[in-house]
Protein backbone atom coordinates (compact mmCIF):
# COMPACT_ATOMS: atom_id res chain seq x y z
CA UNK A 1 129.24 27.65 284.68
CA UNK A 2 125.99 26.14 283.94
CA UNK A 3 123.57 28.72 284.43
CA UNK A 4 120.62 27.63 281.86
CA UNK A 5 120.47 24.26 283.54
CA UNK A 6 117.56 23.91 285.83
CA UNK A 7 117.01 20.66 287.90
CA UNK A 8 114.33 19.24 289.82
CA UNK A 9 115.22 17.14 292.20
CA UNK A 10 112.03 14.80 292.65
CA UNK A 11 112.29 12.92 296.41
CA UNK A 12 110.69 10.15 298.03
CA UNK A 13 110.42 10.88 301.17
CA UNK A 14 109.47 7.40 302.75
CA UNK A 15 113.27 6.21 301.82
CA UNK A 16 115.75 7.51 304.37
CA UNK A 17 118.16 9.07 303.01
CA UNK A 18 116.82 10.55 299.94
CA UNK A 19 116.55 14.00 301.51
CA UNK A 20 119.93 13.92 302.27
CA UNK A 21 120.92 13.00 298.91
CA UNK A 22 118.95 15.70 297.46
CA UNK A 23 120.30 18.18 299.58
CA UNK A 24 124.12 17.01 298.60
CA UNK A 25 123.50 16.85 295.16
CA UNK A 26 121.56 20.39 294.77
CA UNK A 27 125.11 22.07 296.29
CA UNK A 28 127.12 20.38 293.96
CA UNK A 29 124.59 21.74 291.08
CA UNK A 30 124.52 25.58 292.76
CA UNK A 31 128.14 25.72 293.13
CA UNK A 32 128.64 24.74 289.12
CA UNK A 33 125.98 27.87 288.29
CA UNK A 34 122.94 25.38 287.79
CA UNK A 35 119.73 26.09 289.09
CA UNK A 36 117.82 23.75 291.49
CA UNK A 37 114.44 22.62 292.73
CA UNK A 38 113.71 19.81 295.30
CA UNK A 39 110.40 18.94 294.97
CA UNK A 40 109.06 16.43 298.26
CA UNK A 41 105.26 16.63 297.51
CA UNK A 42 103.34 13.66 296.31
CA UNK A 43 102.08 13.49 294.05
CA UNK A 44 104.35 16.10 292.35
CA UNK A 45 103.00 18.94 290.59
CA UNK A 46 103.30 18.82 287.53
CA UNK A 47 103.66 22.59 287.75
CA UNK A 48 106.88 22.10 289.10
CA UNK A 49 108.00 20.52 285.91
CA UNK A 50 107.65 23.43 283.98
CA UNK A 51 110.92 25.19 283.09
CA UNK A 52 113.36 22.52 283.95
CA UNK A 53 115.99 21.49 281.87
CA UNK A 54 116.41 17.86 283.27
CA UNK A 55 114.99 15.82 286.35
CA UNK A 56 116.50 13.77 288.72
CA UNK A 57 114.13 11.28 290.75
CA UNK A 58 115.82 10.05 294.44
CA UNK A 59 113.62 6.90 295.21
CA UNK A 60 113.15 3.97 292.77
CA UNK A 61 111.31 2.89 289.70
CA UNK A 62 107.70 3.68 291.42
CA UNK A 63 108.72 7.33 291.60
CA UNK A 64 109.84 8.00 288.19
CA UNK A 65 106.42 6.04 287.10
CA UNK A 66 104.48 8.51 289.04
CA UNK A 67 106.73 11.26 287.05
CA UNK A 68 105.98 9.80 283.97
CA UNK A 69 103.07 11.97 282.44
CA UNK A 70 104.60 14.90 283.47
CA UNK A 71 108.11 14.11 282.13
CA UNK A 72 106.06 13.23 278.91
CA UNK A 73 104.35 16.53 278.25
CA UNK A 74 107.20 18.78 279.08
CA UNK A 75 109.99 16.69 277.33
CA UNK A 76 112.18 16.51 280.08
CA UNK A 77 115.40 13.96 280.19
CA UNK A 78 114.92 11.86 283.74
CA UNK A 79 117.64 10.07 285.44
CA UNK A 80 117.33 8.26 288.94
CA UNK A 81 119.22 7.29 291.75
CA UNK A 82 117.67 3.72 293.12
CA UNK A 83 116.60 3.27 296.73
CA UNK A 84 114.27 0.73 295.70
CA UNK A 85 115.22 -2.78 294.99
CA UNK A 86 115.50 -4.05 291.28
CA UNK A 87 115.82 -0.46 289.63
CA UNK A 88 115.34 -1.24 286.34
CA UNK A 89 115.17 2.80 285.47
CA UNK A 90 116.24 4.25 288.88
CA UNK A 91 119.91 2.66 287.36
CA UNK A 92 122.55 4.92 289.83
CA UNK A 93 123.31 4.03 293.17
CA UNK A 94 123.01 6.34 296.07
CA UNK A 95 127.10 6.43 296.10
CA UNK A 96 126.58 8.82 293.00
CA UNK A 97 130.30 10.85 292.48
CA UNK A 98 129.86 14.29 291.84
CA UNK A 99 131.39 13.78 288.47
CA UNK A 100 129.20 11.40 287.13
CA UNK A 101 126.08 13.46 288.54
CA UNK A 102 127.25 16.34 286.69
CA UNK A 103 127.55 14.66 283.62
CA UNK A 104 124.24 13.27 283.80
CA UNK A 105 122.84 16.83 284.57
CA UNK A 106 124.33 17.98 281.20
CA UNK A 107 123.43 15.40 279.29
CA UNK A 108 127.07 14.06 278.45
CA UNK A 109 126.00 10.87 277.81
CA UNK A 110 123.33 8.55 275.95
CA UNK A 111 119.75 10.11 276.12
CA UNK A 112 117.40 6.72 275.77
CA UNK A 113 113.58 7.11 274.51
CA UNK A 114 111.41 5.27 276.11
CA UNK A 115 107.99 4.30 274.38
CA UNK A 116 104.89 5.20 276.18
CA UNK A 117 101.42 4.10 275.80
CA UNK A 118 97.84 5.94 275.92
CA UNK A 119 94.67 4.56 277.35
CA UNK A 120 91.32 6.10 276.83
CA UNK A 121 88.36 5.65 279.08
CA UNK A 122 85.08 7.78 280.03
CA UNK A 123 86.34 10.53 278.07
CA UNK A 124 89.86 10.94 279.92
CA UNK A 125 93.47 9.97 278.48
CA UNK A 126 96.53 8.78 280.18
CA UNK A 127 100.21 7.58 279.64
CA UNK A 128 101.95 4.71 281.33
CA UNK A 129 105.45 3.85 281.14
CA UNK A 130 105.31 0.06 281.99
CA UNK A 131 101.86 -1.02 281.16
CA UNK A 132 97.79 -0.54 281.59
CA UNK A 133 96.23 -3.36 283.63
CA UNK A 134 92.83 -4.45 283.78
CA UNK A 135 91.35 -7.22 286.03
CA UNK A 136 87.85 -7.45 288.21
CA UNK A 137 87.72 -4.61 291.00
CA UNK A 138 87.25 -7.56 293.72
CA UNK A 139 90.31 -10.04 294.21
CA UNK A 140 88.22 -13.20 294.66
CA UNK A 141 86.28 -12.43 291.44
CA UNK A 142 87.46 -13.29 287.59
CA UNK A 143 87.20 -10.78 284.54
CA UNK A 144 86.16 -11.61 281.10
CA UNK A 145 87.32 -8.97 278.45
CA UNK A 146 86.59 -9.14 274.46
CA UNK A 147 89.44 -7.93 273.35
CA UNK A 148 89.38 -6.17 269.18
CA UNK A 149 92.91 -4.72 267.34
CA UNK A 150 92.18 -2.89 264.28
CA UNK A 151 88.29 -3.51 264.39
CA UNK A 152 88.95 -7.39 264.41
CA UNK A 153 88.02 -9.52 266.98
CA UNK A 154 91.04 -11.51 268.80
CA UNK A 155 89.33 -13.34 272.01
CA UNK A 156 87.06 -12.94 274.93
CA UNK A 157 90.00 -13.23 277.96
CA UNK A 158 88.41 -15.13 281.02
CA UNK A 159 91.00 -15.00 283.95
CA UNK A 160 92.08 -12.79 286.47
CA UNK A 161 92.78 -9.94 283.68
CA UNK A 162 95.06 -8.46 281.22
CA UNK A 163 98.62 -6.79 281.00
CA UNK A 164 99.10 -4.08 278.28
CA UNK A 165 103.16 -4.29 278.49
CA UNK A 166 105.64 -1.35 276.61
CA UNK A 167 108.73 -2.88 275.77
CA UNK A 168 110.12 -1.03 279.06
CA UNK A 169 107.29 -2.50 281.17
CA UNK A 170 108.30 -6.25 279.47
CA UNK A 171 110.69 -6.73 282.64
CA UNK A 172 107.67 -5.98 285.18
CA UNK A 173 104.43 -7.66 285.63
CA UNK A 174 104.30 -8.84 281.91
CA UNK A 175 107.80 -10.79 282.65
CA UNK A 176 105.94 -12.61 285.89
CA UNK A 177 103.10 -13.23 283.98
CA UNK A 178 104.61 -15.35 281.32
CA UNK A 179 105.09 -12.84 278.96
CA UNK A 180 108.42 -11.98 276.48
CA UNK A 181 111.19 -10.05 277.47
CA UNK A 182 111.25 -7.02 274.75
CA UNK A 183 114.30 -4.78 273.70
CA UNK A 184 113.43 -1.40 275.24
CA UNK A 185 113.98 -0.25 270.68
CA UNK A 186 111.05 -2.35 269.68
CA UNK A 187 108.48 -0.54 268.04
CA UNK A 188 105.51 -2.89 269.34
CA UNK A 189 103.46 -3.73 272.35
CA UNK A 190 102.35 -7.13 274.39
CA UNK A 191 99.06 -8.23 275.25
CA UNK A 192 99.91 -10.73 278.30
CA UNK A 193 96.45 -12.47 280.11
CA UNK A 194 97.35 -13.10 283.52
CA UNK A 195 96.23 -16.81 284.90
CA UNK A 196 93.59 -17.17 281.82
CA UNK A 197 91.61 -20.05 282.33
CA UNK A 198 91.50 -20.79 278.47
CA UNK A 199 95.64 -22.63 278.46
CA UNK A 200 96.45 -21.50 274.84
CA UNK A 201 95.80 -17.70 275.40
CA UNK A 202 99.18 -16.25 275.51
CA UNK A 203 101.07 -13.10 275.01
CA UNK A 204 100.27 -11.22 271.54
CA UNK A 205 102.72 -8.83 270.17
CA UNK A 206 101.45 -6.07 268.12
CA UNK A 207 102.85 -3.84 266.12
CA UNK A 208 103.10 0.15 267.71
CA UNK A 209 100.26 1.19 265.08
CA UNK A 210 97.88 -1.24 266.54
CA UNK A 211 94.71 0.55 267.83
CA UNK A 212 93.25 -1.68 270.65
CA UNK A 213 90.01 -2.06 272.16
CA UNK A 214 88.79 -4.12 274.88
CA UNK A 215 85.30 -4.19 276.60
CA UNK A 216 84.42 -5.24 280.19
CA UNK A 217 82.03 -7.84 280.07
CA UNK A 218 81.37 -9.28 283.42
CA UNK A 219 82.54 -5.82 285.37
CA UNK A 220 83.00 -3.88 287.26
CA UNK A 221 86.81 -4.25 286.27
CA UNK A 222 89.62 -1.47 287.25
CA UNK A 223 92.04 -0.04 285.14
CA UNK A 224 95.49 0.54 285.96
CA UNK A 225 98.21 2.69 284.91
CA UNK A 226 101.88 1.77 286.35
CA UNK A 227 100.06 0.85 289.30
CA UNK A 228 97.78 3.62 289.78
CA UNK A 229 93.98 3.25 289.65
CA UNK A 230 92.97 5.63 287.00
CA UNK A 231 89.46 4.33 286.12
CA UNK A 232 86.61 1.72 287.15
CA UNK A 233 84.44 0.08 284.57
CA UNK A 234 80.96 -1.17 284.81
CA UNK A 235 79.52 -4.09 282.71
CA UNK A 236 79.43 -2.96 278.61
CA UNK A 237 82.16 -0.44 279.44
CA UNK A 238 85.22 -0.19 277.23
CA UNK A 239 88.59 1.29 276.94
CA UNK A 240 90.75 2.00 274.01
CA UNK A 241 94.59 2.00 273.92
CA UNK A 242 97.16 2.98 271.08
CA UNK A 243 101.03 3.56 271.36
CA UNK A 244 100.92 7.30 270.51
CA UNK A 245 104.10 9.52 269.46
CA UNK A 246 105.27 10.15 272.87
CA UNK A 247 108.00 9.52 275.11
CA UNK A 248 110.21 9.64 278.04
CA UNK A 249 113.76 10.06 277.93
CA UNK A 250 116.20 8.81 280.37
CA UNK A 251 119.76 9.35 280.60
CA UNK A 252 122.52 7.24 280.92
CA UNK A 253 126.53 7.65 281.29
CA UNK A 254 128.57 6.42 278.50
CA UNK A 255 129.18 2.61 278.43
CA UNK A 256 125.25 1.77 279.53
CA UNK A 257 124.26 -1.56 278.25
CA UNK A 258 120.97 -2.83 277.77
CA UNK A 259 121.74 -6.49 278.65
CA UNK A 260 123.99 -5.83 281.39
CA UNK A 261 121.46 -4.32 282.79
CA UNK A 262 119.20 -7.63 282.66
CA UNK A 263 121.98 -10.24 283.31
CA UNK A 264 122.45 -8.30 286.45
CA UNK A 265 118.94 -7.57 287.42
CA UNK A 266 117.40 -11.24 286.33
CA UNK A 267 120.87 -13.21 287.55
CA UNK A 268 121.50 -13.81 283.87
CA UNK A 269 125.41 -13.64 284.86
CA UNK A 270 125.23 -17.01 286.57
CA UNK A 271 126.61 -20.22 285.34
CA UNK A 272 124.23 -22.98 285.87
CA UNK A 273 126.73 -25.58 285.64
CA UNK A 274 128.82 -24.16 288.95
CA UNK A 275 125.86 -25.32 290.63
CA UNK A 276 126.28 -29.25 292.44
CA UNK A 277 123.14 -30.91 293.68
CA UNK A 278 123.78 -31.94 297.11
């Protein structure tokens, strides 16, 4: 029996059958001893991540980013089963087999960390997973960010903003902006400008001690944190943003591969040359 594990089963309830799932799952974890919480509020408390030994998120990779502080502060592992579309980190289908659930519960397999980084702005902190974005609060209007790492002046970025991209995040908006795919291991960071109107700005990697700053200059610009609005800027307003010593961990069954992952996900797999023109 496995009577010090506690779960909380975290559900989005706008995808059908994720209740369902939740409810299946949470009897196969009571009748093996485990403890279990579905949680159906959102945002989630964090209050009802304290105590648990592990956290399974029903939904897709937008619910696990909305975990993502949370998961961060109490060090809890995170596995999810996708009802989303690419699932990147919600990796396990909605078919789960008892067996494989239960070895993710206890941990059986490969715990991955996961880099985070930390934005700072008006006096407030937070984490994001993927990345921080910042571009003009109005859609038809441009931004124009000076952008300093280390106390040294890199550009002023005229466009329609700028991607701070973890090596997780690399596959998201920093991958459809032009920017580098990263291996999930690298110790490091990207600085992607989305549609700059200077051509030879591109992506800058920097190394995970870099300490960034970057400084609204035509404002007001919004900052965003794995797709959450977490803070508006006005003209002469400024942000800073480090990698800090923090992290989530996800966990995968034995035989996970990084690059399987992609070649499925990005169509890697695919042999150009079986392809005729017509």
């Amino acid at each position: 029996m496995d009577e010090k594990i506690k779960i909380l089963f975290v559900v989005n309830k706008s995808k059908p059958s994720a209740e369902d799932i939740a409810r299946k799952l949470s009897a196969v974890a009571l009748a093996h001893g485990m403890h279990s919480q579905i949680c159906e509020d959102f945002p989630v408390p964090e209050s009802a991540f304290d105590g648990k030994s592990v956290c399974c998120v029903i939904g897709g990779d937008g619910t696990i980013l909305s975990c993502v502080p949370s998961l961060a502060k109490y060090d809890i592992p995170v596995f999810g089963i996708n009802l989303g579309k690419l699932g990147f980190l919600a990796s396990y289908p909605d078919n789960l087999s008892d067996e494989k659930f239960l070895s993710l519960v206890r941990c059986e397999g490969r715990i991955l960390e996961r880099a985070l980084l930390s934005a700072e702005c008006g006096g407030k902190k937070f984490l994001a997973l993927n990345d921080f974005v910042v571009k003009a609060s109005h859609g038809s209007e441009i931004s124009e960010l000076h952008v300093y790492a280390d106390d040294e002046f890199i550009a002023s970025y005229v466009g329609d903003g700028i991607i701070f991209s973890t090596p997780t995040g690399s596959t998201a908006y920093n991958l459809s902006a032009g920017g580098p795919l990263m291996h999930p291991k690298a110790k490091s960071f990207v600085l992607t400008p989305i549609c700059p109107h200077t051509l030879s700005n591109r992506s800058l990697v920097f190394d995970a001690a870099a300490r960034i700053r970057a400084v609204c200059v035509s404002g007001p610009c919004t900052l965003v944190a794995d797709g959450r609005v977490v803070a508006e800027l006005g003209a002469g307003d400024e942000f800073h943003l480090c990698m800090p010593d923090a992290f989530v961990h996800f966990i995968r069954i034995k035989g996970h591969k990084h690059f399987d992952i992609l070649r499925s996900k990005l169509g890697w797999a695919e042999d150009p040359r079986s392809h005729q023109q017509p």
